[in-house]
PDB file of N, CA and C in Angstrom:
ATOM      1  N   UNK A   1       0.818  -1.187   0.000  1.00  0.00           N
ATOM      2  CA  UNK A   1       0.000   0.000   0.000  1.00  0.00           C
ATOM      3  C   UNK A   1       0.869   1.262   0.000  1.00  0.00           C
ATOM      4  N   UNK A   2       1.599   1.382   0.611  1.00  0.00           N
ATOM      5  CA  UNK A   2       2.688   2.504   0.725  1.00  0.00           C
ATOM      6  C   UNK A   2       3.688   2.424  -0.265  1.00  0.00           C
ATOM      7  N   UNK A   3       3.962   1.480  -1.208  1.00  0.00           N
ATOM      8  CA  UNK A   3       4.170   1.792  -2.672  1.00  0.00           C
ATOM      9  C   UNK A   3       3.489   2.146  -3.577  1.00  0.00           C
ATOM     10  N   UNK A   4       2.368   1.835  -3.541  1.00  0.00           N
ATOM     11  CA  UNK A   4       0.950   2.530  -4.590  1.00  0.00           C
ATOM     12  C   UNK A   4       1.065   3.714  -3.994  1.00  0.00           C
ATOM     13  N   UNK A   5       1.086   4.124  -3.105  1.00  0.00           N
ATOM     14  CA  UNK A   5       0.788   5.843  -2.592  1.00  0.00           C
ATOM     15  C   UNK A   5       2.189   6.430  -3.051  1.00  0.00           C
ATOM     16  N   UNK A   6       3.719   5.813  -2.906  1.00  0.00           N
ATOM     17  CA  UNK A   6       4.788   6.762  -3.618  1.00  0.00           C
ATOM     18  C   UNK A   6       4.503   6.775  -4.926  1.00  0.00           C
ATOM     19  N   UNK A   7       4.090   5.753  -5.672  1.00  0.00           N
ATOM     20  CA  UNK A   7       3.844   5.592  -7.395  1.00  0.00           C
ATOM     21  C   UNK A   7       2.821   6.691  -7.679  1.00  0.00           C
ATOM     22  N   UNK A   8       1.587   7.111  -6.715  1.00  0.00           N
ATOM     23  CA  UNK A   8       1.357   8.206  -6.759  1.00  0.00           C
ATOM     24  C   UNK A   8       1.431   9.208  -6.906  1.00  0.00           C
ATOM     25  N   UNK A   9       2.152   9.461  -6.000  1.00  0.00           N
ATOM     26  CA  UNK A   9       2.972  11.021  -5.776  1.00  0.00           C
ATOM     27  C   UNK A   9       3.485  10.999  -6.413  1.00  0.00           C
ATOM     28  N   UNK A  10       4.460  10.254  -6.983  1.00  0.00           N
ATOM     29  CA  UNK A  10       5.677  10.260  -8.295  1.00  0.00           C
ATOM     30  C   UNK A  10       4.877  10.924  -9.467  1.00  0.00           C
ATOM     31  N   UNK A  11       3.586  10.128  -9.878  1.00  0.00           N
ATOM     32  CA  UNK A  11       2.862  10.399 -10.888  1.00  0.00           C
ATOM     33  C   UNK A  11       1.976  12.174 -10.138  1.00  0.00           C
ATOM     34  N   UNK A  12       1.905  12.185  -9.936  1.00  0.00           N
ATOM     35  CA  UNK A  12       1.308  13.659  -9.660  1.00  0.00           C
ATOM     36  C   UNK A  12       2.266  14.220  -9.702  1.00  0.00           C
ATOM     37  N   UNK A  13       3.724  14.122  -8.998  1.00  0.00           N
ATOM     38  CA  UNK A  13       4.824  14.993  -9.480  1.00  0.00           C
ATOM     39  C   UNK A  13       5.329  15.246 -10.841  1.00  0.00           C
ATOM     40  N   UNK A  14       4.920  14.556 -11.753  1.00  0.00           N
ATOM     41  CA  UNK A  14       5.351  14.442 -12.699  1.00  0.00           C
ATOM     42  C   UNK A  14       4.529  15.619 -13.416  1.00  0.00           C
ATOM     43  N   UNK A  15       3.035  15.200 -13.093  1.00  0.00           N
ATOM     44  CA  UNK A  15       2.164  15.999 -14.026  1.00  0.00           C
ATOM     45  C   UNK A  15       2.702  17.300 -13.780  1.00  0.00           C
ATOM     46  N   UNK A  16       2.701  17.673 -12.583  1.00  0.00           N
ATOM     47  CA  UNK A  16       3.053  18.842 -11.733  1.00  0.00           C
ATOM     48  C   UNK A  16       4.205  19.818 -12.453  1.00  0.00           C
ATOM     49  N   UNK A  17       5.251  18.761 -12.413  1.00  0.00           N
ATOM     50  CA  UNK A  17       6.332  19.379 -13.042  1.00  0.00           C
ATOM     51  C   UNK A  17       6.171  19.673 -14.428  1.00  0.00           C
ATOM     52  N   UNK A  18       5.450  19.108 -15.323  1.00  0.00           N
ATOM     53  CA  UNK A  18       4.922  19.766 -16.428  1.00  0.00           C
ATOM     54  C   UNK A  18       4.127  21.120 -16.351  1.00  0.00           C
ATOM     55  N   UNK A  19       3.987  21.980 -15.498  1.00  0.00           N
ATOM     56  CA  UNK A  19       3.216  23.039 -15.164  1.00  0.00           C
ATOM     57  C   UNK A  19       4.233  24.206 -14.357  1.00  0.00           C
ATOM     58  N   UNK A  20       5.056  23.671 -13.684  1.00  0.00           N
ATOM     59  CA  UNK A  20       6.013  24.337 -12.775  1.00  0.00           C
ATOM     60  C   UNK A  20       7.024  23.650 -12.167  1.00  0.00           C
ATOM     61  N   UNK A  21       8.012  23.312 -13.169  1.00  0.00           N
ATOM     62  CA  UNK A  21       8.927  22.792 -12.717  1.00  0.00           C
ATOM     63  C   UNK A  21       9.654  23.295 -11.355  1.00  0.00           C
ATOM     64  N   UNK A  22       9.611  24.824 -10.780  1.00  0.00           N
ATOM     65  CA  UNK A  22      10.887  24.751  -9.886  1.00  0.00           C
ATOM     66  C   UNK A  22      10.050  24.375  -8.799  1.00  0.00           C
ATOM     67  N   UNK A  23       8.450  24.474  -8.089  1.00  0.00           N
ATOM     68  CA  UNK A  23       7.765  23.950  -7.202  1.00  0.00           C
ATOM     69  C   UNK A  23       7.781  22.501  -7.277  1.00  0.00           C
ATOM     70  N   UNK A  24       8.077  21.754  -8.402  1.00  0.00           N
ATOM     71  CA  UNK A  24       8.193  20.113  -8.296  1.00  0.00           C
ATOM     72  C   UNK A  24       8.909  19.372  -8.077  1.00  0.00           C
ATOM     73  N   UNK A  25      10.309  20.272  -8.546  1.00  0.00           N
ATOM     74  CA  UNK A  25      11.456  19.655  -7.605  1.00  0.00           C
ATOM     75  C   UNK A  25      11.495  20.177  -6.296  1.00  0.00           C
ATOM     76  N   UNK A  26      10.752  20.544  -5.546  1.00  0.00           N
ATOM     77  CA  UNK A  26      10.701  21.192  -4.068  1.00  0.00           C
ATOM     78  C   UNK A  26       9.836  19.568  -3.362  1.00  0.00           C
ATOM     79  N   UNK A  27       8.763  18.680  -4.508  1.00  0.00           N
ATOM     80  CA  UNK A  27       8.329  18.127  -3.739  1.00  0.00           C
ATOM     81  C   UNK A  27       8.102  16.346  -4.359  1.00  0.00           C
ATOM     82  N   UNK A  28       9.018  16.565  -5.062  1.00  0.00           N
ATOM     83  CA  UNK A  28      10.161  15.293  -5.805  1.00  0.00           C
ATOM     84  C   UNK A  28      10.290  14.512  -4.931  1.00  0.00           C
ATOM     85  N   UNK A  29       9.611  13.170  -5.184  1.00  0.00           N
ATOM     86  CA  UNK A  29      10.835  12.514  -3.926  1.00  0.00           C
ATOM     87  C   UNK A  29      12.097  11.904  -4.687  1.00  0.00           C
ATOM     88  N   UNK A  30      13.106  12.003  -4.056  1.00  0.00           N
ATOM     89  CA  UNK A  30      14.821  11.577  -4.843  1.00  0.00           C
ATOM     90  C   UNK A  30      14.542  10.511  -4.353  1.00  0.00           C
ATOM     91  N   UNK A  31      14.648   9.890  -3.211  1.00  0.00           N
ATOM     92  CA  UNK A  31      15.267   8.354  -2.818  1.00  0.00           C
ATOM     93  C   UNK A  31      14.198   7.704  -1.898  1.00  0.00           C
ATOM     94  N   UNK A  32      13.634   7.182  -1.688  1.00  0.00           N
ATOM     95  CA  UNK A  32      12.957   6.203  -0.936  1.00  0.00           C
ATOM     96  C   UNK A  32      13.942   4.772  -0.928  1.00  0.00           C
ATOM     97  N   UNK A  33      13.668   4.898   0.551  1.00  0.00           N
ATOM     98  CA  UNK A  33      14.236   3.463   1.565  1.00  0.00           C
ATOM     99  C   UNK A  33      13.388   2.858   2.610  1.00  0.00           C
ATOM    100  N   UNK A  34      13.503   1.586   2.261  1.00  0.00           N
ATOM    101  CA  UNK A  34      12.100   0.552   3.119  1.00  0.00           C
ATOM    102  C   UNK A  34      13.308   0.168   3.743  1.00  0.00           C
ATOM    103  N   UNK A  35      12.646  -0.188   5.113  1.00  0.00           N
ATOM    104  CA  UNK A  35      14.024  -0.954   6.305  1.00  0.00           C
ATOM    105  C   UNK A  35      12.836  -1.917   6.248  1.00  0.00           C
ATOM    106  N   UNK A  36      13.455  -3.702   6.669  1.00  0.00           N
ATOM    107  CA  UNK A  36      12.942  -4.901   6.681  1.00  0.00           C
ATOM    108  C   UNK A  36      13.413  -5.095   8.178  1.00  0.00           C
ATOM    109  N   UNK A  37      12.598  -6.007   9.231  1.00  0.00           N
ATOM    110  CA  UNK A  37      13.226  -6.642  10.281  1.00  0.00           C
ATOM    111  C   UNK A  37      13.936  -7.626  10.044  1.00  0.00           C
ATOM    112  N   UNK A  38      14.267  -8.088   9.120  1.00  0.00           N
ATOM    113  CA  UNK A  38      15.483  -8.580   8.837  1.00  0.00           C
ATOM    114  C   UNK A  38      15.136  -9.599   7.191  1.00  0.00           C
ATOM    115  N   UNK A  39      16.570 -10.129   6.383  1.00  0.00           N
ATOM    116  CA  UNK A  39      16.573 -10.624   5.202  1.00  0.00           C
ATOM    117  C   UNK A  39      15.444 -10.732   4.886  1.00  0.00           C
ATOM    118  N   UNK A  40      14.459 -10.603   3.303  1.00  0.00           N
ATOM    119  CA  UNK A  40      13.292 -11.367   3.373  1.00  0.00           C
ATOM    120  C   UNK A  40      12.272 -11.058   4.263  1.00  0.00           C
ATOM    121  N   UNK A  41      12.321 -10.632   5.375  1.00  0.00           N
ATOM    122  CA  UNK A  41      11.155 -10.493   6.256  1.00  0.00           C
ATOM    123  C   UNK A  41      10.353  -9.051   6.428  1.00  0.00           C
ATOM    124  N   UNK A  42       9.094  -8.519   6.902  1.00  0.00           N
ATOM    125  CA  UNK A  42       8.372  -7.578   6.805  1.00  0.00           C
ATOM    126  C   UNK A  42       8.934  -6.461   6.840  1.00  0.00           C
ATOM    127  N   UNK A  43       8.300  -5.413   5.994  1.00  0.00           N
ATOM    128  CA  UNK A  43       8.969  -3.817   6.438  1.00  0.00           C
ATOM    129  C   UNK A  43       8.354  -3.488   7.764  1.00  0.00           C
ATOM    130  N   UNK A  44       9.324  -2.826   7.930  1.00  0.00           N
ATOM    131  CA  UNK A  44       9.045  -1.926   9.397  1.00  0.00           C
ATOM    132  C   UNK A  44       9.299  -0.518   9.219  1.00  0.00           C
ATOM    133  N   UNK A  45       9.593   0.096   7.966  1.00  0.00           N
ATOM    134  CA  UNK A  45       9.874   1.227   8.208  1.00  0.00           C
ATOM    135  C   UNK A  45      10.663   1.923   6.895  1.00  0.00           C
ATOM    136  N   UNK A  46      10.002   3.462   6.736  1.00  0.00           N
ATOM    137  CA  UNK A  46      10.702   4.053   5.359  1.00  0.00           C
ATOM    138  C   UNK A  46      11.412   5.343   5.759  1.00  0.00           C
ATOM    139  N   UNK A  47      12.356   5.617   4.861  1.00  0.00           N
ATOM    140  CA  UNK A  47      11.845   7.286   4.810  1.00  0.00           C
ATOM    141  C   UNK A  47      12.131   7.728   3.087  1.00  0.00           C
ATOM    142  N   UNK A  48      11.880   9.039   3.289  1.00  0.00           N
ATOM    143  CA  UNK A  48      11.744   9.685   1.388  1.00  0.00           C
ATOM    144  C   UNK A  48      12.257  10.827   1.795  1.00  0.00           C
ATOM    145  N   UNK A  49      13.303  10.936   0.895  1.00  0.00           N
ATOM    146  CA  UNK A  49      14.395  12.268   0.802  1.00  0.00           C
ATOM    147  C   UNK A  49      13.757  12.827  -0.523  1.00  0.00           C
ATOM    148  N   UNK A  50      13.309  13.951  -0.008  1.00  0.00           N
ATOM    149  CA  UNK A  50      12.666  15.294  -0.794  1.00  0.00           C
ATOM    150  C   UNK A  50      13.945  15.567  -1.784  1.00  0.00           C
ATOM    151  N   UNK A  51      13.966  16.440  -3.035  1.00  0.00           N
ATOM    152  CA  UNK A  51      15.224  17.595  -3.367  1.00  0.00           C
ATOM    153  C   UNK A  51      15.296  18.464  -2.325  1.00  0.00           C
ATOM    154  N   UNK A  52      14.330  18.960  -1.656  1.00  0.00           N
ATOM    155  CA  UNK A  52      14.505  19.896  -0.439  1.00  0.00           C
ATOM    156  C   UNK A  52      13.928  19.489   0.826  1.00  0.00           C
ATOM    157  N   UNK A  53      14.651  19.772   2.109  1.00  0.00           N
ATOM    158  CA  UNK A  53      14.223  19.201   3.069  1.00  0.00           C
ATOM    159  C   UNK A  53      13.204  19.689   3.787  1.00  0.00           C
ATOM    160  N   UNK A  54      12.276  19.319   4.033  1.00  0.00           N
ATOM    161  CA  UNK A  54      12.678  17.831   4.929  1.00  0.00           C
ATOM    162  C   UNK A  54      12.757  16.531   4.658  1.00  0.00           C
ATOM    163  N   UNK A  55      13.168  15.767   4.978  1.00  0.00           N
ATOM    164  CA  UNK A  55      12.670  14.049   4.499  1.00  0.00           C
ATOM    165  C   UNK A  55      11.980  13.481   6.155  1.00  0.00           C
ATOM    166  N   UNK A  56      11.394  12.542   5.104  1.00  0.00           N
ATOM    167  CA  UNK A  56       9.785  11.852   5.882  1.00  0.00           C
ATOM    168  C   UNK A  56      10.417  10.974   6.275  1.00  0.00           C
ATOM    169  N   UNK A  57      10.328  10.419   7.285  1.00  0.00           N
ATOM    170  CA  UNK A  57      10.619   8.943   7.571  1.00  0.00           C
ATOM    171  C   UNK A  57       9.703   8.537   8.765  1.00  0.00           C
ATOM    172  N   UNK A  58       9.118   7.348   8.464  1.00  0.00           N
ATOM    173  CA  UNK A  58       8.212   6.386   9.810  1.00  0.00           C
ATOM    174  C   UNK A  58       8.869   5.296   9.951  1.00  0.00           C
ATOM    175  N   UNK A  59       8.130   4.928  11.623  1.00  0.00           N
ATOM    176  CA  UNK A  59       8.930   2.997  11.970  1.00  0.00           C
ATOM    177  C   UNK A  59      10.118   2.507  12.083  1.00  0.00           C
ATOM    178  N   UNK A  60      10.730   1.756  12.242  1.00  0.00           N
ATOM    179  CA  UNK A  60      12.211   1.371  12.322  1.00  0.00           C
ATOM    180  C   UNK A  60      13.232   1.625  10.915  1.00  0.00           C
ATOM    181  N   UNK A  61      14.731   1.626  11.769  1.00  0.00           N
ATOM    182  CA  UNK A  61      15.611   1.823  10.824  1.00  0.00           C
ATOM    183  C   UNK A  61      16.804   0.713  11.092  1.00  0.00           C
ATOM    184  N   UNK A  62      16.678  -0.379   9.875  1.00  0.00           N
ATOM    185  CA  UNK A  62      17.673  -0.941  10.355  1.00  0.00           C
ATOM    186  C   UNK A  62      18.744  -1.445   9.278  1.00  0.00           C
ATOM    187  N   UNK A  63      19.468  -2.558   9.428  1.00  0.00           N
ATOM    188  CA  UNK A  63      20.641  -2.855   8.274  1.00  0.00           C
ATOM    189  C   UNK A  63      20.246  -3.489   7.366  1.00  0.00           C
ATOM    190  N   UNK A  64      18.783  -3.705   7.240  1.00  0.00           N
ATOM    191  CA  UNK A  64      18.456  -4.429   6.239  1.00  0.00           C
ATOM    192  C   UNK A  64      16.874  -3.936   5.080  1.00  0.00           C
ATOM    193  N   UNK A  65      17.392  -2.962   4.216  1.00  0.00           N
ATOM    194  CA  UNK A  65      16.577  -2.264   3.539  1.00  0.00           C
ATOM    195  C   UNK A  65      16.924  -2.492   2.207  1.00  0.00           C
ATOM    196  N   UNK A  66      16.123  -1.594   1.365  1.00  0.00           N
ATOM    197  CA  UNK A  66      16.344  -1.446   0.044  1.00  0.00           C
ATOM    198  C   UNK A  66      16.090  -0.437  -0.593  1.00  0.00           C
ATOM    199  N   UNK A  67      16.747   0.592  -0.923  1.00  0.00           N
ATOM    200  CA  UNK A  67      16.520   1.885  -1.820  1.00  0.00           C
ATOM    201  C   UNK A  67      16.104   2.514  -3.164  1.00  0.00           C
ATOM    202  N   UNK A  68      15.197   2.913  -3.498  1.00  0.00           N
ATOM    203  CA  UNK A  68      14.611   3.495  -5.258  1.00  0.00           C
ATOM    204  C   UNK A  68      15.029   4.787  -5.538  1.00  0.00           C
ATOM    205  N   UNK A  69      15.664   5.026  -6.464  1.00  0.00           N
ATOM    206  CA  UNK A  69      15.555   6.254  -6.802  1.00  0.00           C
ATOM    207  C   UNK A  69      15.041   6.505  -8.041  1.00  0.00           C
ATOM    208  N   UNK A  70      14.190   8.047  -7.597  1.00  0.00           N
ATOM    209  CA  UNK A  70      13.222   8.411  -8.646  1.00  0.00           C
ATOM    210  C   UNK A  70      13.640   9.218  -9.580  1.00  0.00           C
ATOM    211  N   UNK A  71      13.526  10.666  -9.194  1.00  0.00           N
ATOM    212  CA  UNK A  71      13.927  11.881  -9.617  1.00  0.00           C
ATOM    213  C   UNK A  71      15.503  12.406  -9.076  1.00  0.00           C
ATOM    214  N   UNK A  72      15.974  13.462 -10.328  1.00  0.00           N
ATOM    215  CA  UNK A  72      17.491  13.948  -9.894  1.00  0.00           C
ATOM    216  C   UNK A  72      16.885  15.219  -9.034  1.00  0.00           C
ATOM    217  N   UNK A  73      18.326  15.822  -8.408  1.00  0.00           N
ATOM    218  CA  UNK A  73      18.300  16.912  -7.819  1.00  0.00           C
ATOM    219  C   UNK A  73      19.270  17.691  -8.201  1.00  0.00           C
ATOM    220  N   UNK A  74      18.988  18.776  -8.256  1.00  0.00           N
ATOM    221  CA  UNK A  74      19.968  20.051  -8.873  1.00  0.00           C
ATOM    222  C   UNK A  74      21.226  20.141  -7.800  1.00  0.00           C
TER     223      UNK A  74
END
């Protein structure tokens, strides 16, 4: 569920930035990272680095995640 909602935002950023690019890289997400409680096993926790800060993050952070990147940053 919380990947359908970034695929979201991605896609609304997109439209967005077709209209006003310098407000869309303000709300871009660059990198999303899911932390797992361990190999294989459930997420517990993200965060999403904006081009500008702040970045979001909920739930645990641990050594075992995986990172997307979307959009560049100036």
């Amino acid at each position: 569920m919380k990947r359908l909602l970034l695929a979201l935002l991605i896609s609304g950023t997109a439209i967005v930035s077709l209209r006003q690019p310098t407000e869309a890289l303000a709300a871009c997400v660059h990198k999303a990272t899911y932390y797992f409680e361990y190999p294989g096993g459930p997420e517990c926790g993200l965060t999403y680095q904006y081009c500008n800060p702040p970045r979001y993050h909920e739930g645990c952070t641990t050594a075992y995640y995986e990172e997307y990147y979307f959009c560049g940053c100036p």
